[in-house]
Protein backbone atom coordinates (compact mmCIF):
# COMPACT_ATOMS: atom_id res chain seq x y z
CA UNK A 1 1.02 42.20 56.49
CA UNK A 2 1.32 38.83 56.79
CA UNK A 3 -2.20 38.21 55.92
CA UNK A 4 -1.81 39.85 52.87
CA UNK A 5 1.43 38.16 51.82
CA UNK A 6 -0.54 34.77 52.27
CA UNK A 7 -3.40 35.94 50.52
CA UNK A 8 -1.29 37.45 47.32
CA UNK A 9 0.65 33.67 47.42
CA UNK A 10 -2.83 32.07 47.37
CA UNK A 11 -4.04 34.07 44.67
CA UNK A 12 -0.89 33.73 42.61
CA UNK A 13 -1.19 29.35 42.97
CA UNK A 14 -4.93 29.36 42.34
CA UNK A 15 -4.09 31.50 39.03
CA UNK A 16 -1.40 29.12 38.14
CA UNK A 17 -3.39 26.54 38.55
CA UNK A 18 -6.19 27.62 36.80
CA UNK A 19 -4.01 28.19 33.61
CA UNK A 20 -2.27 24.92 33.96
CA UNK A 21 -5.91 23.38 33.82
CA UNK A 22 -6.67 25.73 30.57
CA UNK A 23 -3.01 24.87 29.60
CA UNK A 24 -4.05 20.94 29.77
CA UNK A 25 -7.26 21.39 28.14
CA UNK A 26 -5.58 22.67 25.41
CA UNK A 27 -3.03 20.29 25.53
CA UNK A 28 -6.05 17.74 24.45
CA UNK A 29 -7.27 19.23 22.06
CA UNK A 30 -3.96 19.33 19.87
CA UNK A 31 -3.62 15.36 20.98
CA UNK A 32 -7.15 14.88 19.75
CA UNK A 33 -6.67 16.69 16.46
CA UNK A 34 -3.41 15.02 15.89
CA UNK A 35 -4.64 11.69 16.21
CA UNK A 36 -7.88 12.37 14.41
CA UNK A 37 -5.21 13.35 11.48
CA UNK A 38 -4.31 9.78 11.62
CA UNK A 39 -7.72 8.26 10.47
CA UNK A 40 -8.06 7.98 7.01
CA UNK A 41 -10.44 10.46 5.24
CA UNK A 42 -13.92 8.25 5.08
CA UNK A 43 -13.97 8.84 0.93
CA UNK A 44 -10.59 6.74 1.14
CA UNK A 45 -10.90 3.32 -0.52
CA UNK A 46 -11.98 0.48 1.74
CA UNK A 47 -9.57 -2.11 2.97
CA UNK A 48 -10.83 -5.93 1.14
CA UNK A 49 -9.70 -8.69 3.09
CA UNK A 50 -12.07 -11.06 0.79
CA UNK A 51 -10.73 -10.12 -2.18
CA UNK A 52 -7.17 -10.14 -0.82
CA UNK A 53 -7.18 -13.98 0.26
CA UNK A 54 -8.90 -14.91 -3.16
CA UNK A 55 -6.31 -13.35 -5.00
CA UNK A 56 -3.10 -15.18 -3.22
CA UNK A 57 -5.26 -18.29 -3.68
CA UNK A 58 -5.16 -17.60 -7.72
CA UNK A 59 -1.85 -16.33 -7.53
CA UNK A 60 -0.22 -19.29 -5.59
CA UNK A 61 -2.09 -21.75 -8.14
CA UNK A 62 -1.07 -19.26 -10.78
CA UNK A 63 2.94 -19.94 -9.71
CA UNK A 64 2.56 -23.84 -9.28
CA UNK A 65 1.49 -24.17 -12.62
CA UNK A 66 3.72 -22.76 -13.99
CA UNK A 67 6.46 -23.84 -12.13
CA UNK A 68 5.61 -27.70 -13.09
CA UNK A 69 6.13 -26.24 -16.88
CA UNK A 70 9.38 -24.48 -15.91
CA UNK A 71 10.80 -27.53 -15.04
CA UNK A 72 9.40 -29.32 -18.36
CA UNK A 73 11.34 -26.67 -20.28
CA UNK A 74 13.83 -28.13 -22.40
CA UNK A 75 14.70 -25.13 -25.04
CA UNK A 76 15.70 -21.67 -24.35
CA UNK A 77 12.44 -20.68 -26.39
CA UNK A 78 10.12 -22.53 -23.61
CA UNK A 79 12.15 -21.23 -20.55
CA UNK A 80 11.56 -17.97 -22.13
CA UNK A 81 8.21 -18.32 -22.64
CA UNK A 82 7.51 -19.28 -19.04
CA UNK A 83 9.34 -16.21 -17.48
CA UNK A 84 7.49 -13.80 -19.74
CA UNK A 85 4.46 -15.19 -18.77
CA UNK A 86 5.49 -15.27 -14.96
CA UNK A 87 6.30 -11.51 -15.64
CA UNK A 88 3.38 -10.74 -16.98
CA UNK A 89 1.36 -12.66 -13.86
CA UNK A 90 3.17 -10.69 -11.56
CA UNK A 91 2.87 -7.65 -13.17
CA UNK A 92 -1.14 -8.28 -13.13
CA UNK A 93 -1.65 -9.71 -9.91
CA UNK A 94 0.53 -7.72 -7.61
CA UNK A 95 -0.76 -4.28 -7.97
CA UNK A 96 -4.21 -5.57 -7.06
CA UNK A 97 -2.90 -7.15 -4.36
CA UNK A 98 -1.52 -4.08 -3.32
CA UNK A 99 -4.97 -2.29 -3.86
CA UNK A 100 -6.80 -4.08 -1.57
CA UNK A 101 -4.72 -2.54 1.52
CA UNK A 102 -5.68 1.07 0.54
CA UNK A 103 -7.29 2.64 3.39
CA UNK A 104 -5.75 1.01 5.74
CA UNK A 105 -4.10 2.69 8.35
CA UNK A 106 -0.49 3.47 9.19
CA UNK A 107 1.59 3.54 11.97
CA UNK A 108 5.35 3.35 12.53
CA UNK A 109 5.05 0.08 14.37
CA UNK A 110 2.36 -1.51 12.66
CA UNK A 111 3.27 -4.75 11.68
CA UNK A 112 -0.63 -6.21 10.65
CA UNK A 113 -0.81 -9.10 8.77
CA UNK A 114 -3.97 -8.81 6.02
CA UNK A 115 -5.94 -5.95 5.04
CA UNK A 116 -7.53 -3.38 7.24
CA UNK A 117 -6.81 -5.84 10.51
CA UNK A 118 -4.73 -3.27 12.31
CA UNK A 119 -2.43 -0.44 10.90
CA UNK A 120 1.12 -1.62 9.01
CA UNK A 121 4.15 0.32 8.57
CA UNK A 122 5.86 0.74 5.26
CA UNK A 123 8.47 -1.59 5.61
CA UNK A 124 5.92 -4.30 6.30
CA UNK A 125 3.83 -3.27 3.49
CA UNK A 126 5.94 -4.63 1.45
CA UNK A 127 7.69 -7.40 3.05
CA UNK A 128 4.04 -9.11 3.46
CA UNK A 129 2.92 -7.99 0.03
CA UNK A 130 6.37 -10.41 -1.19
CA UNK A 131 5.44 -13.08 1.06
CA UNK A 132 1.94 -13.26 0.36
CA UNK A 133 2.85 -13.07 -3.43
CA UNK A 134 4.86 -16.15 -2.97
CA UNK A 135 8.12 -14.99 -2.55
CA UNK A 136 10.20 -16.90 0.23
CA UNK A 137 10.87 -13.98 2.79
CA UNK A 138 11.59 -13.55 6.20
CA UNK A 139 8.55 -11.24 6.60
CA UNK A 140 9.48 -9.44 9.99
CA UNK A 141 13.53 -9.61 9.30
CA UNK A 142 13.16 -8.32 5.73
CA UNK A 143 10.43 -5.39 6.74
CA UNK A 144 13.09 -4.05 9.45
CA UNK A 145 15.88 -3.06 7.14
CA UNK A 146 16.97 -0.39 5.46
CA UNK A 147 15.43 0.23 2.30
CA UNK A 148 18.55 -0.53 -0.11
CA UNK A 149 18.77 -3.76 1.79
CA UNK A 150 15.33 -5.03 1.08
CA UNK A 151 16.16 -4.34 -2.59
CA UNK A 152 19.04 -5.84 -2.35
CA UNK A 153 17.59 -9.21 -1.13
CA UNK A 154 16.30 -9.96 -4.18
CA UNK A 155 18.53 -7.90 -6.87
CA UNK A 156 22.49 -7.31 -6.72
CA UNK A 157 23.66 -3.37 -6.33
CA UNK A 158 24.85 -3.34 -9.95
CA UNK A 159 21.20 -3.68 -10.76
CA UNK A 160 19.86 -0.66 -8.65
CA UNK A 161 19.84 2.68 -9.79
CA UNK A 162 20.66 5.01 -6.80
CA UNK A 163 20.59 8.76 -7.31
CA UNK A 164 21.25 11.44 -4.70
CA UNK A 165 19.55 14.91 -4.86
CA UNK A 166 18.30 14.39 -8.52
CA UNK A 167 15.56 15.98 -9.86
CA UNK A 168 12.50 14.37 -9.52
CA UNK A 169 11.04 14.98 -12.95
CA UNK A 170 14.22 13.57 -14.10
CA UNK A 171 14.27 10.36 -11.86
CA UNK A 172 10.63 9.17 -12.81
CA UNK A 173 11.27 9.67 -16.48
CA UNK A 174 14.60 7.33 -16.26
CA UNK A 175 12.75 4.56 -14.16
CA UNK A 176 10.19 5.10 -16.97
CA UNK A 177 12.97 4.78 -19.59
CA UNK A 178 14.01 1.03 -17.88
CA UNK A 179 11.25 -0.42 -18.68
CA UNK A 180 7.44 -1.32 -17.10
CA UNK A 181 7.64 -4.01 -14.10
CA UNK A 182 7.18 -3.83 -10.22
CA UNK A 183 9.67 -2.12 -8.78
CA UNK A 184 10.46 -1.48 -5.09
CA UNK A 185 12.29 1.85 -4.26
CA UNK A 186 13.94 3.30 -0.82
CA UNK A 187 13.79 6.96 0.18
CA UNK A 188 15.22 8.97 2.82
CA UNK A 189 12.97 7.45 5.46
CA UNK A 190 10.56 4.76 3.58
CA UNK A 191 10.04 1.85 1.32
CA UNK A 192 7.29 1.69 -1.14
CA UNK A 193 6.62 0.22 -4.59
CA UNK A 194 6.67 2.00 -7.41
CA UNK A 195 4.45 0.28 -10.72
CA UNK A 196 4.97 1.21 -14.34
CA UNK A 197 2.31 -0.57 -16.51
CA UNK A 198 3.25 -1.49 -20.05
CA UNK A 199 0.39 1.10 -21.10
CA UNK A 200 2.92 4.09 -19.19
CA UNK A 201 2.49 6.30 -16.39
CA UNK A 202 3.85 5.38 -12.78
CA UNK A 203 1.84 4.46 -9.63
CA UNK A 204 3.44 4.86 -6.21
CA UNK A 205 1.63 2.55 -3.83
CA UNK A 206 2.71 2.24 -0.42
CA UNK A 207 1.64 2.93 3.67
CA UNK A 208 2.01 6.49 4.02
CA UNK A 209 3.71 8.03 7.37
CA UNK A 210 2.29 11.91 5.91
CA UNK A 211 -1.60 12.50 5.46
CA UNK A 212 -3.97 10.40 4.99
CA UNK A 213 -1.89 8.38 6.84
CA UNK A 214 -2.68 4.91 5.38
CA UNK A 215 -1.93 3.22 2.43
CA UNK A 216 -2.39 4.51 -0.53
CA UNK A 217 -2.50 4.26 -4.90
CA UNK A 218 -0.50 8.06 -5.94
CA UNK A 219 -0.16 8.73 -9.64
CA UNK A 220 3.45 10.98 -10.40
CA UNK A 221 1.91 14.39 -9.66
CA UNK A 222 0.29 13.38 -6.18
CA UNK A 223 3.57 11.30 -4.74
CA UNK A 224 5.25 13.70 -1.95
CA UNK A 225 7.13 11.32 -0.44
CA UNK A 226 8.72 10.15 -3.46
CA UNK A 227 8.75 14.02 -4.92
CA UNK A 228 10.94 15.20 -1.24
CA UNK A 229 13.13 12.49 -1.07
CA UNK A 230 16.64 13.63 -1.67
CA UNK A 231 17.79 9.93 -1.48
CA UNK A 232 16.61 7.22 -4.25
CA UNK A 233 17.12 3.69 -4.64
CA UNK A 234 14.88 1.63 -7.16
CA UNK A 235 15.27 -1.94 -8.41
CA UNK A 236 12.72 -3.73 -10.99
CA UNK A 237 11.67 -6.85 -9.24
CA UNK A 238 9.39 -8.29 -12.11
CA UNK A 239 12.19 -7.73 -15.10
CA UNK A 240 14.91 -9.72 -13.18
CA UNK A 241 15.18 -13.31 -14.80
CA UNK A 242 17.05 -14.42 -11.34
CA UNK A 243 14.20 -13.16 -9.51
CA UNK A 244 11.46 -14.80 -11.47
CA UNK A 245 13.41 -18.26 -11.76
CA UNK A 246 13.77 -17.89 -7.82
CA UNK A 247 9.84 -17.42 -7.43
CA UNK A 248 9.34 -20.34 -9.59
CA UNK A 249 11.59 -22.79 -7.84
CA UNK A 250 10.18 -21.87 -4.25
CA UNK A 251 13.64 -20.02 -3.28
CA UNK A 252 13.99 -18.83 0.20
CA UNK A 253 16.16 -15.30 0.29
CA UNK A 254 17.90 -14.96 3.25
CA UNK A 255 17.34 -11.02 4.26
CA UNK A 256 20.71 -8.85 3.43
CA UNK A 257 21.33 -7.42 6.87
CA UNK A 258 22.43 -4.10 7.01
CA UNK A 259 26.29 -3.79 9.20
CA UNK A 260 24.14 -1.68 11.58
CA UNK A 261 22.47 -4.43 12.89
């Protein structure tokens, strides 16, 4: 009896066992498919280093210039002049900036530094996009926030629009309504920029934490991130005049710290 008690226990551990071993195989697999979701599709644009450097090299001879003929301005028609133009540089340069990172990868602590060199998170997307763009930031400070707070380093509340539970339809055809420019808007759970082109339309370019998981150029009807959020916060960084004097002049901007921190 005792034999067969020992040989029912032996039989019982050795099945166990032998669907823990199934049970980790499987196990795996789901890993291996998860993380394969990760990798960007290969059709997906092509990070472009190159192209990247050469255009903060333009862009940063782009400002000095004309930052010496800011500070020749003498009449409110020349200052003028000089922060349309700035606009207008901005609003050209920075959304191919931002199109050479698409493709490359995301991750919720990626904190890379150029183009395809690692994986970024959103947040750093576009703290290093700013910097890069010649805007004093504190890169790592500034891409840790909250979203309302990176807004709000550059661009007081009053100047935010900040809707809860709107329609979505309704909330791109208002930013649409305030005018073309870069803007940078916060979600529930993510930071991105949004660009409306004096031609119309809206492109939503950021590092994306859903598939294809990396960042990407999304035109209104393809932007699920901004479509789900139920939280909105948006603020036109090129249209500011404070901003664009600030970029001009060099300005550092201290990162608004959230009271959470």
């Amino acid at each position: 009896m005792k034999k067969l008690r020992r040989l029912f226990i032996l039989l019982i551990l050795a099945g166990s066992a032998y669907a823990g071993w199934n049970y980790r195989d499987l196990l795996i697999n789901f890993y291996q498919k998860k993380i394969a979701k990760n990798v960007p599709p290969k059709e997906m644009p092509q990070p472009d280093p190159k192209r990247y450097q050469k255009l903060i090299s333009e862009l940063e001879e782009r400002r000095l210039d004309l930052s010496k003929r800011y500070s020749r301005a003498r009449t409110a028609r020349e200052i003028s002049d000089v922060v349309a133009e700035s606009q207008r540089t901005l609003e050209r340069m920075l959304p191919a900036m931002m199109r050479c990172w698409l493709g490359t990868p995301w991750d919720f602590n990626g904190i890379c530094q150029t183009p395809g060199s690692g994986k970024i998170a959103c947040g750093y997307f576009v703290s290093t996009l700013l910097r890069d763009a010649g805007f004093g930031v504190e890169r790592i400070r500034l891409a840790q926030q909250p979203s309302q707070y990176i807004i709000g380093t550059f661009i007081s509340k009053k100047m935010m629009t900040i809707r809860a539970g709107q329609n979505y339809d309704t909330f791109v055809d208002q930013a649409k309504e305030r005018g073309p420019g870069i803007h940078i808007v916060g979600l529930d759970n993510h930071v991105a920029f949004v660009v409306i082109p004096e031609s119309g339309g809206i492109r939503f370019i950021h590092s994306s934490g859903a598939h294809p998981f990396c960042v990407v150029d999304e035109d209104r009807s393809e932007a699920g991130s901004l479509q789900r959020s139920n939280y909105r916060v948006i603020g036109n960084l090129t249209r500011s005049p404070e901003v664009i004097h600030g970029w001009l002049v060099g300005q550092k901007w201290p990162t608004k710290i959230s009271s959470g921190n």
